[in-house]
N, C-alpha and C. Protein backbone atom coordinates (compact mmCIF):
# COMPACT_ATOMS: atom_id res chain seq x y z
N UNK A 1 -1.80 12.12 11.06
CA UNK A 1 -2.13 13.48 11.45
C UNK A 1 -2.49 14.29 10.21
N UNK A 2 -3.81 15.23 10.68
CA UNK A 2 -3.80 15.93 9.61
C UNK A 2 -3.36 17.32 9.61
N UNK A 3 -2.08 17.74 10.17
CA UNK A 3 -1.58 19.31 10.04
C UNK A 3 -1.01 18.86 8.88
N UNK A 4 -1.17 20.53 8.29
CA UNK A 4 0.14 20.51 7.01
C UNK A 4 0.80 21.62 7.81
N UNK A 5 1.89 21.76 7.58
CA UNK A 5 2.95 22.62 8.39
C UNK A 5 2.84 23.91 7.26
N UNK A 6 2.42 24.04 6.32
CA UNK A 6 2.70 25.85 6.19
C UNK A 6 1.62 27.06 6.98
N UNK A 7 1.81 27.95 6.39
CA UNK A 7 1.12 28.95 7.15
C UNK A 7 -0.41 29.06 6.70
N UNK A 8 -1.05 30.34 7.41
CA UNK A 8 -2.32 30.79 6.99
C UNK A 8 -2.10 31.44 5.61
N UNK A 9 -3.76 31.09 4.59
CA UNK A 9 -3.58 31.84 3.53
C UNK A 9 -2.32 31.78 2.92
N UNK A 10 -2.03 30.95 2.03
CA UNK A 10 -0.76 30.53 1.64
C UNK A 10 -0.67 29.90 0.19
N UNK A 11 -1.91 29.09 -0.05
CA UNK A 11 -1.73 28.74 -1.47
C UNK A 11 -3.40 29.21 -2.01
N UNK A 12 -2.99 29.21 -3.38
CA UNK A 12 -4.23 29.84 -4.27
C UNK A 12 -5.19 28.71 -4.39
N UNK A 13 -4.58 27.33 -4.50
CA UNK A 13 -5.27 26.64 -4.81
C UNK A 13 -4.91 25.12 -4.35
N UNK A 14 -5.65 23.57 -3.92
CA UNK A 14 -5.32 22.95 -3.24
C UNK A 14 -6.01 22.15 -4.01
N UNK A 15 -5.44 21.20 -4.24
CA UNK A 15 -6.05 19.63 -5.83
C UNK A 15 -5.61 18.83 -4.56
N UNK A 16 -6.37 17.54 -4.14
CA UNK A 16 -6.37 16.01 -3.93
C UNK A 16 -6.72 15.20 -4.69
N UNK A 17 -6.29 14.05 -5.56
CA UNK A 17 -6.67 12.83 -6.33
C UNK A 17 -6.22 11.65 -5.27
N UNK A 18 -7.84 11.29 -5.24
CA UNK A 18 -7.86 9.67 -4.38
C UNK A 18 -7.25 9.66 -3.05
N UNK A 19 -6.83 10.91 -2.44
CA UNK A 19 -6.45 10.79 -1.30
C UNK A 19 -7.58 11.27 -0.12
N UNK A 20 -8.51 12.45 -0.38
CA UNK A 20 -9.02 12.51 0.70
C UNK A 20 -9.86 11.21 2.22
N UNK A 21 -10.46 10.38 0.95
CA UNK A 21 -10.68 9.35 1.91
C UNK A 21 -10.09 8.18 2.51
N UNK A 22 -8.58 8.74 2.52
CA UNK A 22 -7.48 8.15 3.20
C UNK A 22 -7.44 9.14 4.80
N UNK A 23 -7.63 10.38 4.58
CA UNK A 23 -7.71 10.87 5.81
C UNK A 23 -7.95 10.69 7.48
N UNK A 24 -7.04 9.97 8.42
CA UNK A 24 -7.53 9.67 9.41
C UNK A 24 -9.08 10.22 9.81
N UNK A 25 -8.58 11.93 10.02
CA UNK A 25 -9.59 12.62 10.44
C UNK A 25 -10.12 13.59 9.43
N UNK A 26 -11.25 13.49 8.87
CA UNK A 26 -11.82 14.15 7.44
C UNK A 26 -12.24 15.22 7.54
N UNK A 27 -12.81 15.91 8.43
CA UNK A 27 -13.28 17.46 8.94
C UNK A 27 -11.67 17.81 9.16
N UNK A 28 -10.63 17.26 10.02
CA UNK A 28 -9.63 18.03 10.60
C UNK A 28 -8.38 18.21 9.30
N UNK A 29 -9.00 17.55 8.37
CA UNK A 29 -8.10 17.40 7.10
C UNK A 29 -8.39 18.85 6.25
N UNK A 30 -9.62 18.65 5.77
CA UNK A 30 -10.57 19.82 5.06
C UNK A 30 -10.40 21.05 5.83
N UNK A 31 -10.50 21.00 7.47
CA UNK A 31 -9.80 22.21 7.90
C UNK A 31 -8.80 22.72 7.97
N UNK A 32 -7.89 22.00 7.39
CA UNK A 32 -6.28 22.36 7.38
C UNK A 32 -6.03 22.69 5.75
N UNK A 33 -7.17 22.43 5.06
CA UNK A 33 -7.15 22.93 3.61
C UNK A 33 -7.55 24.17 4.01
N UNK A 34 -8.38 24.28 4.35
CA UNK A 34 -8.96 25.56 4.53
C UNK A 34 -8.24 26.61 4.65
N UNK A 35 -7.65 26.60 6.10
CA UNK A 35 -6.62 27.42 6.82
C UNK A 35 -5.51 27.88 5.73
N UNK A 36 -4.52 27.09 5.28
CA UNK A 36 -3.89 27.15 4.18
C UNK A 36 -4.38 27.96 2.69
N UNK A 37 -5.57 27.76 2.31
CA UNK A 37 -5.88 28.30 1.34
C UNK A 37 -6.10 30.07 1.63
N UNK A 38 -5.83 30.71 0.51
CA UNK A 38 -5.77 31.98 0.59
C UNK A 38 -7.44 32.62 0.45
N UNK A 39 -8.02 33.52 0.80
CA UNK A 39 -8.94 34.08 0.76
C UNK A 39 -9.63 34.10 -0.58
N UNK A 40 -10.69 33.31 -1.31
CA UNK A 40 -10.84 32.70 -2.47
C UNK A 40 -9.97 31.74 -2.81
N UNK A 41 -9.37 30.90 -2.58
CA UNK A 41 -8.90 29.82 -2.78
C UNK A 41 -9.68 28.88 -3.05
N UNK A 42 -9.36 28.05 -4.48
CA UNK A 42 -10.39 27.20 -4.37
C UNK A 42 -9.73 25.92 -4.01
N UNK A 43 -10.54 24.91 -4.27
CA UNK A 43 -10.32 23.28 -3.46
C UNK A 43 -10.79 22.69 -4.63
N UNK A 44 -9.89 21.41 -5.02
CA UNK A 44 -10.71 21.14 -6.06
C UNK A 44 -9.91 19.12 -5.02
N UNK A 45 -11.14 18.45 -5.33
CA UNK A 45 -11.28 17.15 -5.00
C UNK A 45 -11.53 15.98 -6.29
N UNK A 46 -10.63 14.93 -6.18
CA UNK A 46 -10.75 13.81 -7.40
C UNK A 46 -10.94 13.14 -6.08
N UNK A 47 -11.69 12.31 -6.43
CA UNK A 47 -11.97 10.83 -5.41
C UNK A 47 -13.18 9.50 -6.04
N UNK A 48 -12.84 8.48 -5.65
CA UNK A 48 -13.77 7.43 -6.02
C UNK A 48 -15.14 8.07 -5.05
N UNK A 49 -16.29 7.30 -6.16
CA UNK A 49 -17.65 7.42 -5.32
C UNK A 49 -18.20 6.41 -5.86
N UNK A 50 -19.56 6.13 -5.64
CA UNK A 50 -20.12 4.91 -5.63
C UNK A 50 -21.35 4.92 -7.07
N UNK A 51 -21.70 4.51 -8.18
CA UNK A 51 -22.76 4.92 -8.89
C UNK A 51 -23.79 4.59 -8.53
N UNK A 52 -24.78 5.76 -8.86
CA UNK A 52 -26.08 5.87 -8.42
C UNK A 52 -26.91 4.72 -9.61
N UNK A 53 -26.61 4.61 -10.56
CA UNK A 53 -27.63 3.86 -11.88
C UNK A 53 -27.64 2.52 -11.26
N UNK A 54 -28.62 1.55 -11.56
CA UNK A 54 -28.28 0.33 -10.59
C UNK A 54 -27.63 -0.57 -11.57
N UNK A 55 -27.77 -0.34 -12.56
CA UNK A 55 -26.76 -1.32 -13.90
C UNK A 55 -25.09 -1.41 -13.59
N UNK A 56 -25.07 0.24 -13.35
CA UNK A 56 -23.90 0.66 -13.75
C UNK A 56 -23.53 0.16 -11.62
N UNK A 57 -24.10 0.04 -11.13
CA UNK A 57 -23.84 -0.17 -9.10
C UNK A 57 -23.69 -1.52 -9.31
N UNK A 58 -24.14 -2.27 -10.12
CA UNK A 58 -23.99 -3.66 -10.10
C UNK A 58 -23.55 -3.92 -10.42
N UNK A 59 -22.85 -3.75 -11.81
CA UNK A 59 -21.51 -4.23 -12.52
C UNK A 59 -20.20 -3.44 -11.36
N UNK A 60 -20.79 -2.48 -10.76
CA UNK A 60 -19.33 -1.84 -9.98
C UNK A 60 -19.08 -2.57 -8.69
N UNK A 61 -20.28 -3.17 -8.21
CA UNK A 61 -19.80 -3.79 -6.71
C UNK A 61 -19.43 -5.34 -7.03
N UNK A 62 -20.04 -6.01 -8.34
CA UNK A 62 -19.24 -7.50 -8.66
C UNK A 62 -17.71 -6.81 -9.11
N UNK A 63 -17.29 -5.95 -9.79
CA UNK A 63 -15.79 -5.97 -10.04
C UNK A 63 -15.08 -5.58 -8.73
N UNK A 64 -15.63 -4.36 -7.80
CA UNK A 64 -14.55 -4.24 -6.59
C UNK A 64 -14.67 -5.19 -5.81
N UNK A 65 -15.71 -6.12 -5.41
CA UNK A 65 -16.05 -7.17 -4.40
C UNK A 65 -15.38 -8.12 -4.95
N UNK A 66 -15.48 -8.89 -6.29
CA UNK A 66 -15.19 -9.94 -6.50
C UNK A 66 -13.64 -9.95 -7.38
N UNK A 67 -13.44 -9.16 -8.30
CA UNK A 67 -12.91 -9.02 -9.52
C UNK A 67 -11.47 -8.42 -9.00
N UNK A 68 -11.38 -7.73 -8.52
CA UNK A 68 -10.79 -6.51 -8.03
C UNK A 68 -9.84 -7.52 -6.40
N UNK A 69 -10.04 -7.97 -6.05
CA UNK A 69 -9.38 -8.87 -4.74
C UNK A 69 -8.68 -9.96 -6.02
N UNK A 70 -9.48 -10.73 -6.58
CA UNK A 70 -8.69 -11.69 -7.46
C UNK A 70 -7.26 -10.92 -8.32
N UNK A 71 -7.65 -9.57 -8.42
CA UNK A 71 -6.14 -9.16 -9.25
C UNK A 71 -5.72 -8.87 -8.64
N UNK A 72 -6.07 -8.50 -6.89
CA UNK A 72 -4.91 -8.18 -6.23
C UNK A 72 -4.34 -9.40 -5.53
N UNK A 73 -4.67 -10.34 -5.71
CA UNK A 73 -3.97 -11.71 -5.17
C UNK A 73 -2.81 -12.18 -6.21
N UNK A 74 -3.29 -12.09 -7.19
CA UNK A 74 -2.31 -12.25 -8.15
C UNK A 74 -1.48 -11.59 -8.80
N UNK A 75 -1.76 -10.22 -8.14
CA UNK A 75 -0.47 -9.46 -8.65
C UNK A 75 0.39 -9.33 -7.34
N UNK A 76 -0.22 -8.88 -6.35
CA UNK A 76 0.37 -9.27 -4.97
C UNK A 76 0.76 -10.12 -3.92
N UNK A 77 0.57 -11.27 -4.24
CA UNK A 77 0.54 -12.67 -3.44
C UNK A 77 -0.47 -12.33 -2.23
N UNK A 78 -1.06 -11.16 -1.97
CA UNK A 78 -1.92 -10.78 -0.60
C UNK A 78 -3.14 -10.55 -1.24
N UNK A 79 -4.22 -11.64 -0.50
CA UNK A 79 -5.75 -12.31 -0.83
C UNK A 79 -6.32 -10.52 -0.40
N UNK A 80 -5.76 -9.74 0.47
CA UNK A 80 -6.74 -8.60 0.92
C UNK A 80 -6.34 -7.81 0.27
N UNK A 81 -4.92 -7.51 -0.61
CA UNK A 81 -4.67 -6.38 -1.09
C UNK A 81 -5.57 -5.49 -1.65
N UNK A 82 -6.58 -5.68 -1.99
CA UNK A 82 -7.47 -5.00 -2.67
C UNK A 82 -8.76 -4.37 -1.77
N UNK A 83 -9.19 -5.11 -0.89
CA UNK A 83 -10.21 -5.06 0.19
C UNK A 83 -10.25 -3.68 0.33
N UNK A 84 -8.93 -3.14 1.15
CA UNK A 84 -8.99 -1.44 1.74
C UNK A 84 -9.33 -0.56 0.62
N UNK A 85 -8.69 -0.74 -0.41
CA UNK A 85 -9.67 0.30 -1.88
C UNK A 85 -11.25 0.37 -1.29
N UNK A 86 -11.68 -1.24 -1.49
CA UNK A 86 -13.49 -1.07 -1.29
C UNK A 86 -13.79 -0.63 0.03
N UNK A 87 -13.15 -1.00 1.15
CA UNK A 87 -13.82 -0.35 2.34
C UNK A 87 -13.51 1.03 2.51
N UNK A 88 -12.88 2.03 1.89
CA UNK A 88 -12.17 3.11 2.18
C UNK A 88 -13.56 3.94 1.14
N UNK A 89 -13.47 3.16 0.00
CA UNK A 89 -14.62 3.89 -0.95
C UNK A 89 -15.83 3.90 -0.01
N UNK A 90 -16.82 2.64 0.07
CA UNK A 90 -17.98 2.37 0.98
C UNK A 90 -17.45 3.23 2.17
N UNK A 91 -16.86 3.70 2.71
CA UNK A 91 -16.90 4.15 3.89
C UNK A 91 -16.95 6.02 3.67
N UNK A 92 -16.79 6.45 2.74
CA UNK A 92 -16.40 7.89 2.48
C UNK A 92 -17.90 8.39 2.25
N UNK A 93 -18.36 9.50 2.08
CA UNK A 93 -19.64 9.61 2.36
C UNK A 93 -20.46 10.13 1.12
N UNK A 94 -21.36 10.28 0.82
CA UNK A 94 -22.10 10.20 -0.33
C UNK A 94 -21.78 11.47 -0.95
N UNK A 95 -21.80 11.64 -2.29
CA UNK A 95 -21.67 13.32 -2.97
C UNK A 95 -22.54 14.60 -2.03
N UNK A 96 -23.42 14.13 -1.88
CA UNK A 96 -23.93 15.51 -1.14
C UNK A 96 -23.80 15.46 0.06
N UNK A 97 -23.49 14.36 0.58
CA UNK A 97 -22.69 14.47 2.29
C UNK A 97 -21.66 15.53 2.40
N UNK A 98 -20.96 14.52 1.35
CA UNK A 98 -19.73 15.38 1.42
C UNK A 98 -19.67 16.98 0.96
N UNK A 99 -20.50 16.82 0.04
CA UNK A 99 -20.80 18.69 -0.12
C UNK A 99 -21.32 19.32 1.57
N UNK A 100 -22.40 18.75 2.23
CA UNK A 100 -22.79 19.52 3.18
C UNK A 100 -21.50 19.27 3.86
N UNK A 101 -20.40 18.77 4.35
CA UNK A 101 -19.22 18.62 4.93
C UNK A 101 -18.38 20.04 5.01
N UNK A 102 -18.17 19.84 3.49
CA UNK A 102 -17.74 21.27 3.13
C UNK A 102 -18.34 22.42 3.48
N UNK A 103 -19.45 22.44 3.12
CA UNK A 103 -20.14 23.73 3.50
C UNK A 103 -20.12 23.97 5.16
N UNK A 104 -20.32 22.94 5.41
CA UNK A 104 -20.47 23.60 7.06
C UNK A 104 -18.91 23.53 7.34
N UNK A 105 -17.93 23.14 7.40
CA UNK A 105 -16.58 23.40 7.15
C UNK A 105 -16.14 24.85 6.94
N UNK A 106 -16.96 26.05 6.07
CA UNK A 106 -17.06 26.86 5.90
C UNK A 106 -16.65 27.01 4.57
N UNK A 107 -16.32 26.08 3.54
CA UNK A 107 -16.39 26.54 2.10
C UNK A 107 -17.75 26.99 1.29
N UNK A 108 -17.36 27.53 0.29
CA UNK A 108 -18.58 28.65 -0.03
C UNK A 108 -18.66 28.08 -1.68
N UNK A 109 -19.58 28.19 -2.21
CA UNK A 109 -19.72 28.25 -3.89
C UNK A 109 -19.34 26.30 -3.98
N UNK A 110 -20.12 25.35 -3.27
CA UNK A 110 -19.70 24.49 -3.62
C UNK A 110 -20.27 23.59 -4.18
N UNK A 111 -19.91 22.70 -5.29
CA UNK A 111 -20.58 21.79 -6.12
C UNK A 111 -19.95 20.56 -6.26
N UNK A 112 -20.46 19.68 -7.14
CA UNK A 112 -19.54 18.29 -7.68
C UNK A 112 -20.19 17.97 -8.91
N UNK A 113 -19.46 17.12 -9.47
CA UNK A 113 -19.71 16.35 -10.53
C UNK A 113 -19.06 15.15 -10.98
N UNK A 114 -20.37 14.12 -11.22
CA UNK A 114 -19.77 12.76 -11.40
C UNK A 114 -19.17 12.77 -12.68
N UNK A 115 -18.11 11.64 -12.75
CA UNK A 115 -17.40 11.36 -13.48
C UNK A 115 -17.13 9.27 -14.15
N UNK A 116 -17.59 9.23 -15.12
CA UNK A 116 -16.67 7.96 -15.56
C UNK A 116 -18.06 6.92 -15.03
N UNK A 117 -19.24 7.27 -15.07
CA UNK A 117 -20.58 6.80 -14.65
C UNK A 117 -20.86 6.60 -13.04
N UNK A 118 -19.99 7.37 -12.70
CA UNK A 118 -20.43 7.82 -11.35
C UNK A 118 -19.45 7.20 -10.35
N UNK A 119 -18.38 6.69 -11.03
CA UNK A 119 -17.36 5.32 -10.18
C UNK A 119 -16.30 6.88 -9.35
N UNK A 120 -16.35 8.09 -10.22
CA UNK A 120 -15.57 8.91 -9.63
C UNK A 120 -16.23 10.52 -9.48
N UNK A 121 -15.67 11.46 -8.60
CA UNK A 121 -16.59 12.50 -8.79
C UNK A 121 -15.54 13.77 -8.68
N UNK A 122 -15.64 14.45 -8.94
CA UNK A 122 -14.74 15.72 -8.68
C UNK A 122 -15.85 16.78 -7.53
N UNK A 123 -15.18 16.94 -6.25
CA UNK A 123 -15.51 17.71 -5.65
C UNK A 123 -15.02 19.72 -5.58
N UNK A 124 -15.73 20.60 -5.77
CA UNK A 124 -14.90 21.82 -5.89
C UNK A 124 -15.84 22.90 -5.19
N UNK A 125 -14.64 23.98 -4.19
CA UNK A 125 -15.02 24.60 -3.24
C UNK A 125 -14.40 25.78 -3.66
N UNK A 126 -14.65 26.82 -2.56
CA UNK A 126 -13.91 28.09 -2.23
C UNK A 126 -13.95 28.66 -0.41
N UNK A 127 -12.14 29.40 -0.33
CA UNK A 127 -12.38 29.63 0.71
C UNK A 127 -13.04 30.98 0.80
């Protein structure tokens, strides 16, 4: 579920690292940021994204596809431990998706910026 139990207009400011695209429901999540945040409140988002360079997309999909399952077998005895990282990333929606998300969500003043060659991005809003 995505309620948070405090009230309206309540905090100044609302940070997620690597969790938003864990969100069952991703609009009903972002709207419960919303609600919560105080009138200018901003939103600030850490999350994996996918790189756009194809050097830098190719070295990133042989390490999470291939590289990335092998260390989680061996650090975990479980062959999939690693799998849900990559399908959770591939499944979350592109930087400017997710900006128009927000915006029609009703956050205002919103931008992003990649990070770390594009493997991560910081998303940031206002209510």
């Amino acid at each position: 579920s995505e309620t948070i139990s405090f009230e309206d207009n309540t905090f100044d400011a609302v940070t997620v690292a690597f969790g938003v695209r864990n969100f069952e429901n991703l609009e009903k999540g972002l709207e419960e940021i919303l609600r919560v945040l105080r009138p200018g409140g901003k939103l600030v988002i850490l999350e994996f994204s996918r790189p756009a360079l194809p050097i830098i997309k190719n070295f990133y999909n042989f390490y999470i596809n291939v590289i990335a399952p092998k260390i989680g077998t061996i650090i975990s005895k479980n062959k999939n431990a690693y799998q849900y990282l990559n399908d959770s990333v591939q499944k979350f929606p592109e930087r400017k998706i997710f900006i128009n998300i927000l915006n029609q969500l009703g956050y205002r003043d919103t931008f992003y910026k990649t990070l770390s060659l594009g493997i991560c991005s910081i998303y940031c809003g206002k209510k």
